[in-house]
N, C-alpha and C. Protein backbone atom coordinates (compact mmCIF):
# COMPACT_ATOMS: atom_id res chain seq x y z
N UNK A 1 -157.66 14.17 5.18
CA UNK A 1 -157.96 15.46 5.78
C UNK A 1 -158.37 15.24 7.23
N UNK A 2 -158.27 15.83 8.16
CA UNK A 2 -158.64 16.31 9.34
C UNK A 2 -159.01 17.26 9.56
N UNK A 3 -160.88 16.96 10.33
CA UNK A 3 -161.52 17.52 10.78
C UNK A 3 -161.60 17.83 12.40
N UNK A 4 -162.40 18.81 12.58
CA UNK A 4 -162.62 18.15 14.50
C UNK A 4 -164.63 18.63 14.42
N UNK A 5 -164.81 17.87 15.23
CA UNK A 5 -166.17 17.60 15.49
C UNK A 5 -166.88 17.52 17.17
N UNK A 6 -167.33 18.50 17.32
CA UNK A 6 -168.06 18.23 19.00
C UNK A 6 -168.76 16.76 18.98
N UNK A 7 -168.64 16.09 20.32
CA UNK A 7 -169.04 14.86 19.94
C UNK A 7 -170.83 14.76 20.21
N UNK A 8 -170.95 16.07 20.26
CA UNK A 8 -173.07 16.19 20.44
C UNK A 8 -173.41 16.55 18.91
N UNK A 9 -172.36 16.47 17.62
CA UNK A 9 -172.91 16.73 16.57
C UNK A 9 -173.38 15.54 15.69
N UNK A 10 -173.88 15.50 15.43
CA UNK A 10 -174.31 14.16 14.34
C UNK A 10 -173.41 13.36 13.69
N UNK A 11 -173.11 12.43 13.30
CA UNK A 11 -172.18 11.51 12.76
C UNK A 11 -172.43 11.92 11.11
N UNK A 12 -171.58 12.62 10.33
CA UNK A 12 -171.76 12.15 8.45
C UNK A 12 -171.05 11.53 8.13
N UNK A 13 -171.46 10.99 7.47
CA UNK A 13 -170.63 10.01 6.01
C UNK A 13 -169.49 10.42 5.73
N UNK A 14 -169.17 11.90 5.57
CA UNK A 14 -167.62 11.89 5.15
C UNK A 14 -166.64 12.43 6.61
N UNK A 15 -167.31 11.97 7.34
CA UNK A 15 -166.02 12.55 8.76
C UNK A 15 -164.92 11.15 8.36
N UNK A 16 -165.39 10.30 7.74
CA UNK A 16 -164.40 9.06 7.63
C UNK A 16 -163.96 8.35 8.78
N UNK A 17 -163.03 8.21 9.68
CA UNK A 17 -162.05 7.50 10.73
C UNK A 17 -162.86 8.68 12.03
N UNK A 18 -163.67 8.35 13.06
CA UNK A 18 -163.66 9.29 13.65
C UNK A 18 -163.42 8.89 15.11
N UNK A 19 -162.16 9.53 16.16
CA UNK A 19 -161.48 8.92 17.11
C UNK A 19 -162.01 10.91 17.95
N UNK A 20 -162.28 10.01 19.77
CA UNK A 20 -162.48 10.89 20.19
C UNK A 20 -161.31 10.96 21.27
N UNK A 21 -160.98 12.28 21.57
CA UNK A 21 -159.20 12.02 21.95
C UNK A 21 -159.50 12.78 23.49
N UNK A 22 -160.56 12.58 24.34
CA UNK A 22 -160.89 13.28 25.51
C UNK A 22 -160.58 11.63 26.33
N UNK A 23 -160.18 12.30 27.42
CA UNK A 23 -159.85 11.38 28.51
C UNK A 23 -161.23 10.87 29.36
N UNK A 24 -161.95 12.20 29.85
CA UNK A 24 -163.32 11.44 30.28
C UNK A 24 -164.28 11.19 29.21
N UNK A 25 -165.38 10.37 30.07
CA UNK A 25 -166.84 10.17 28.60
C UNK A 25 -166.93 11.35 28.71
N UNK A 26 -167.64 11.77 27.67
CA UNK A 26 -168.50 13.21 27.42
C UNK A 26 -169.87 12.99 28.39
N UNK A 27 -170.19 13.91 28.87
CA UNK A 27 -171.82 14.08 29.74
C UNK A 27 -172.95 13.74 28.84
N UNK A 28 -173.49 13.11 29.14
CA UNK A 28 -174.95 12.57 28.53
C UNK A 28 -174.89 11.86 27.37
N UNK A 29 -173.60 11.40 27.08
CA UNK A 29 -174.16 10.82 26.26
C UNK A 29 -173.93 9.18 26.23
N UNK A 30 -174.28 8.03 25.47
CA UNK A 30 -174.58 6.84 25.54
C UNK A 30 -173.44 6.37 24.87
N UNK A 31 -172.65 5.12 25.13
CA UNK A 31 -171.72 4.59 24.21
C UNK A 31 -172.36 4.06 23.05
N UNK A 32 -173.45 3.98 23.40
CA UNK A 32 -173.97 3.67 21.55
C UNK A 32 -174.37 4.45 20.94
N UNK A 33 -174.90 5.64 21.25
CA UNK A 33 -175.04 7.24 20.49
C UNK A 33 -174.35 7.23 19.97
N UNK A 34 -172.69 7.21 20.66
CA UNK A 34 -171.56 7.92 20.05
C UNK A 34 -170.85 7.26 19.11
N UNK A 35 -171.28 7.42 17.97
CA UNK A 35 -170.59 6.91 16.85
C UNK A 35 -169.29 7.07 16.53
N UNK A 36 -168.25 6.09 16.51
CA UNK A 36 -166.67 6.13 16.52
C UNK A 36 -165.78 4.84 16.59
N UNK A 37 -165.42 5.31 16.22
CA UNK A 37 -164.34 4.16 15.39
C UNK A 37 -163.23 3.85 16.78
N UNK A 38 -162.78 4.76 17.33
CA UNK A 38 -161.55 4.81 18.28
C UNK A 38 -161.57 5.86 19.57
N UNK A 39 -161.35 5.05 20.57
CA UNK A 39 -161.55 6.04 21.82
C UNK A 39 -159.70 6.15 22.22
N UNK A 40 -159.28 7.60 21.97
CA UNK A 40 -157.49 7.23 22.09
C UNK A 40 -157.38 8.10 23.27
N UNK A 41 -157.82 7.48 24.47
CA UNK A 41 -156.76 8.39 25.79
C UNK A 41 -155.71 8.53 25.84
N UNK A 42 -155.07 8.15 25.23
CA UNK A 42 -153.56 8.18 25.17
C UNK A 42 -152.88 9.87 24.71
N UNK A 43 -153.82 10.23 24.16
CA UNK A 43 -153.60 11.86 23.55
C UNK A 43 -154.64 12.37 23.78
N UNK A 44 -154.88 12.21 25.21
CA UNK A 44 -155.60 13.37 25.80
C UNK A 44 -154.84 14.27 26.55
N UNK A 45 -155.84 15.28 27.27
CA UNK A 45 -154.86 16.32 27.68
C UNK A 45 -154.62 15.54 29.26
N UNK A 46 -153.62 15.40 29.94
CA UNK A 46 -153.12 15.55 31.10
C UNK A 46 -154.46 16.26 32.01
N UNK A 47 -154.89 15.05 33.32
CA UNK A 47 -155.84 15.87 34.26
C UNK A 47 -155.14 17.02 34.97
N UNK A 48 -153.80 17.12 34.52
CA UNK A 48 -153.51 18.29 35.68
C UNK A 48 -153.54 19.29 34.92
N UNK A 49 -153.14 19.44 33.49
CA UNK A 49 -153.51 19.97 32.22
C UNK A 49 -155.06 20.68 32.24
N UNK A 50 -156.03 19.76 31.98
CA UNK A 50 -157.02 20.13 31.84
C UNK A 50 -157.88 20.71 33.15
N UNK A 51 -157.65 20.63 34.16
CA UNK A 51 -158.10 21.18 35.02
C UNK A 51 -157.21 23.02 35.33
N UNK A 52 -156.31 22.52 34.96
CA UNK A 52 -155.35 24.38 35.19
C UNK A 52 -156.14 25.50 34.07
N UNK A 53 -156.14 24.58 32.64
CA UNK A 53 -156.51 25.46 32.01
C UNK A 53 -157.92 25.94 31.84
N UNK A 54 -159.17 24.90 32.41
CA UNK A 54 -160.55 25.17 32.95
C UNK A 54 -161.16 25.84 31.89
N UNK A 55 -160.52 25.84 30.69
CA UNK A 55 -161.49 26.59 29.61
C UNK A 55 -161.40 27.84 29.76
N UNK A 56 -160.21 28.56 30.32
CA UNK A 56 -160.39 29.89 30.13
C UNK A 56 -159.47 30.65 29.02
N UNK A 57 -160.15 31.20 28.12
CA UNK A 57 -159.45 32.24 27.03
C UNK A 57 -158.08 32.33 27.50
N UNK A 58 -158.15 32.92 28.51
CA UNK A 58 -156.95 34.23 29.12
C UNK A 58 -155.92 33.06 29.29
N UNK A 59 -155.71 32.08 29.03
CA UNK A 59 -154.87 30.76 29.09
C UNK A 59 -154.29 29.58 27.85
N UNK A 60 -155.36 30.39 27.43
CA UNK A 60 -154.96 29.67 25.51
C UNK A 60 -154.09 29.22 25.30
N UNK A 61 -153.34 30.18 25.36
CA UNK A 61 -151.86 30.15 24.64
C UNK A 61 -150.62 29.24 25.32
N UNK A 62 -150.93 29.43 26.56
CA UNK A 62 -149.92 28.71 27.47
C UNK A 62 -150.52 27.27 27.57
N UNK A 63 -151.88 26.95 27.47
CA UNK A 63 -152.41 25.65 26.87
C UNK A 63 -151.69 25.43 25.74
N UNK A 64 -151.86 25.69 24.71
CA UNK A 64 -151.41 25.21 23.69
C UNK A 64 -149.89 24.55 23.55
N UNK A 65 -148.99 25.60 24.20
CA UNK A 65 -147.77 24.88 24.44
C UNK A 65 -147.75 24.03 25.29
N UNK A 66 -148.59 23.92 26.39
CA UNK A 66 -147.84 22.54 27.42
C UNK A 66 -148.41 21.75 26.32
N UNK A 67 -149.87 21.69 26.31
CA UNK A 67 -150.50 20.29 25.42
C UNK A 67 -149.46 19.63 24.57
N UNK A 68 -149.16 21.13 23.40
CA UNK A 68 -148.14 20.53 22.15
C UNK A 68 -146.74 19.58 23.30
N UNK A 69 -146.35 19.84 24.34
CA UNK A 69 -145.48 19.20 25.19
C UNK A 69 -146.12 18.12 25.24
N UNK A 70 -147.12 17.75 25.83
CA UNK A 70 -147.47 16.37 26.40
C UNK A 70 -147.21 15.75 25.28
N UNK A 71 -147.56 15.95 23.76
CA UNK A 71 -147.73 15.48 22.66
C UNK A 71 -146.45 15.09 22.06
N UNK A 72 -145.45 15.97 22.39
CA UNK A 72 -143.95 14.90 21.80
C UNK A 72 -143.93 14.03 21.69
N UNK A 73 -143.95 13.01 22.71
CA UNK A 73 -143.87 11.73 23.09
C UNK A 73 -144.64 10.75 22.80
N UNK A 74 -145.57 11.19 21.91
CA UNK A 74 -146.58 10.21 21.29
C UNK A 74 -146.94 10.30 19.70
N UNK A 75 -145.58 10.03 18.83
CA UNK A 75 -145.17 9.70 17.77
C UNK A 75 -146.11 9.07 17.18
N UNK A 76 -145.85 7.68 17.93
CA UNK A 76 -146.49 6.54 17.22
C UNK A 76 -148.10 6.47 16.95
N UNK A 77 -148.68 7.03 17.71
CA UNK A 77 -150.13 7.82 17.88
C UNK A 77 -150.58 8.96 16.84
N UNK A 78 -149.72 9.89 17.24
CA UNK A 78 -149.84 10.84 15.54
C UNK A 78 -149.51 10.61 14.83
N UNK A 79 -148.44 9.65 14.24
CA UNK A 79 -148.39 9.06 12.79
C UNK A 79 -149.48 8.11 12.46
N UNK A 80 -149.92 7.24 13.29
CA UNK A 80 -151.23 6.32 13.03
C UNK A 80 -152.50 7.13 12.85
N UNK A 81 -152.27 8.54 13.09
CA UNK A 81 -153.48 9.45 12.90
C UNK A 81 -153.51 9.93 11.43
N UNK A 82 -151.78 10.48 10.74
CA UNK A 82 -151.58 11.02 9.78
C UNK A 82 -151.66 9.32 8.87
N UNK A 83 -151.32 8.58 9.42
CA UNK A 83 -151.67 7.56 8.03
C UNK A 83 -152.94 7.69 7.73
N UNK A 84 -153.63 7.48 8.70
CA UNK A 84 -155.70 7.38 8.65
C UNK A 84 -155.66 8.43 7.63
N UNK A 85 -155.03 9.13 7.96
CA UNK A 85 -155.82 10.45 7.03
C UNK A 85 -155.61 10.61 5.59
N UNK A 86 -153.64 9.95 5.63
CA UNK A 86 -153.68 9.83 4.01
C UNK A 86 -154.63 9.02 3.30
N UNK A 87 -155.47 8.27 3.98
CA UNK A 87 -156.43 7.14 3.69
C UNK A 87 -157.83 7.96 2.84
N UNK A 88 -158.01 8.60 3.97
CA UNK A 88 -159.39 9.18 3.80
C UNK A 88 -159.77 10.30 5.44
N UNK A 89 -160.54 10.76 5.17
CA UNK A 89 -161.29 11.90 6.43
C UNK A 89 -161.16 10.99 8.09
N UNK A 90 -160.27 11.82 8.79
CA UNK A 90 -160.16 11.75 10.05
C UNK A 90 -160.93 13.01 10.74
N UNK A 91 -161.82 12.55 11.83
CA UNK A 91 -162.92 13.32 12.28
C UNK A 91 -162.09 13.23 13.97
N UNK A 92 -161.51 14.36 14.37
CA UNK A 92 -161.34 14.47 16.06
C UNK A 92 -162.60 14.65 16.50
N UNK A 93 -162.68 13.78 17.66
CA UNK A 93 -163.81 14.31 18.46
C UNK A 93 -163.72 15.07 19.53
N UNK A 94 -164.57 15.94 20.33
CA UNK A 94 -164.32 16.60 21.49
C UNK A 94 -165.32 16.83 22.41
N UNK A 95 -165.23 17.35 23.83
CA UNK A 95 -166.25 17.62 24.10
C UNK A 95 -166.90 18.63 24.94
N UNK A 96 -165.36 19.99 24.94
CA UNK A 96 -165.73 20.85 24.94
C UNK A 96 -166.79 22.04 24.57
N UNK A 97 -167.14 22.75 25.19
CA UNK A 97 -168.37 23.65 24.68
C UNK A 97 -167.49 25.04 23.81
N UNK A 98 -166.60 25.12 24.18
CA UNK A 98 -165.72 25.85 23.55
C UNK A 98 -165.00 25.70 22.39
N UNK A 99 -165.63 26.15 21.20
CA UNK A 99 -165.13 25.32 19.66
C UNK A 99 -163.86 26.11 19.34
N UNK A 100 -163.34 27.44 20.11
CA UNK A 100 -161.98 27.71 19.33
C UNK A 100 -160.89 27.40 20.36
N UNK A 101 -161.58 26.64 21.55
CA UNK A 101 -160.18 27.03 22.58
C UNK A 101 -160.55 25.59 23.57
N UNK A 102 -160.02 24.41 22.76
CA UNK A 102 -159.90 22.90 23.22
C UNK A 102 -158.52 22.01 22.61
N UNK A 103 -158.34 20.95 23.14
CA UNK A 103 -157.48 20.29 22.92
C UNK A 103 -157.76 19.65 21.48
N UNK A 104 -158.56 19.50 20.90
CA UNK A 104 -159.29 18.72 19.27
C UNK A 104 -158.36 20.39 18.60
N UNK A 105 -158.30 21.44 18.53
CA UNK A 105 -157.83 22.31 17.93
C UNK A 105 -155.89 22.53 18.03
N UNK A 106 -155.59 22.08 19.05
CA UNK A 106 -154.41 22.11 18.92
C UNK A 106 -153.68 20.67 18.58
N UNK A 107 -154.29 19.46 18.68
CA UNK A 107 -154.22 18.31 18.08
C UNK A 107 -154.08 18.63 16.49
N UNK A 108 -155.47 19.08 15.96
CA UNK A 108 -155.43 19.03 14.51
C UNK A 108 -154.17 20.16 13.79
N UNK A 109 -153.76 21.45 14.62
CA UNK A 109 -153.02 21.52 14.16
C UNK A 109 -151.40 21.25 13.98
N UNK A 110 -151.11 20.27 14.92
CA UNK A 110 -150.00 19.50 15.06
C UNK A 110 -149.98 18.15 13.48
N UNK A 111 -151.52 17.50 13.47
CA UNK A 111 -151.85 16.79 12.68
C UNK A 111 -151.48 17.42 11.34
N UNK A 112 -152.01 18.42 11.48
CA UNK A 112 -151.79 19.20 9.58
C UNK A 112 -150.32 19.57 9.73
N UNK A 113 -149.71 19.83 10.19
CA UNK A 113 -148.03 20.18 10.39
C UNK A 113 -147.40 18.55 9.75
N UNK A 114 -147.98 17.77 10.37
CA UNK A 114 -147.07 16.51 10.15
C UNK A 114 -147.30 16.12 8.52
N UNK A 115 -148.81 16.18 8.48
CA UNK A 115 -149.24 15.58 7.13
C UNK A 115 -148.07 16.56 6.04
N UNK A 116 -147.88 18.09 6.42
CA UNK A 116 -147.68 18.79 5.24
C UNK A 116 -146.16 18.16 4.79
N UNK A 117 -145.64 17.76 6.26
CA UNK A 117 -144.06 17.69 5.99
C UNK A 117 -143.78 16.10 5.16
N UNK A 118 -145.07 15.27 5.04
CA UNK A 118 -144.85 14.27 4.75
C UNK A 118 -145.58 13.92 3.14
């Protein structure tokens, strides 16, 4: 299963595999706070990406499609995500303040698309 998780929330026991998929550190916090298994820049959002879309609502949507774009091309990355998961609990991390409108939300649902077809 795949979860997503702000990375200022506490670490549990069943987040299982937990990889944080943001390109910068998160603000304040310590590399040893942050409990995690995998730091994957590789499927983060694009700085030109994440700066256009600045967290605004009114942009959602047109986020969502470039992101899902950047994301083609990194197969080998989301299948190593969907194996983890057939394993046990994959925890995205993020570190947006915005819990319905970040890149950890359009990740996971690319993630659950793949798992279903497989």
């Amino acid at each position: 299963m795949i979860k997503i998780k702000r990375v200022y929330e506490e670490a549990e026991h069943d987040d299982g595999y937990r990889v944080l998929i943001d390109r910068l550190w998160p603000r304040g916090l310590s590399k040893k706070k942050l409990e995690m298994d995998e730091w994957l820049k590789e499927i983060a959002v694009s700085d030109e990406l994440r700066k256009w879309f600045s967290h605004k609502p009114s942009r959602w949507e047109e986020f969502r499609k470039n992101y899902s774009a950047e994301l083609k091309g990194k197969d080998k990355l989301l299948n190593s995500l969907v194996a983890k998961a057939g394993k046990g609990n994959v925890t995205i991390l993020y570190g947006a303040k915005d819990e319905l409108h970040n890149n950890a939300v359009v990740l996971k649902e690319l993630l659950d698309e793949r798992i279903k077809r497989y």
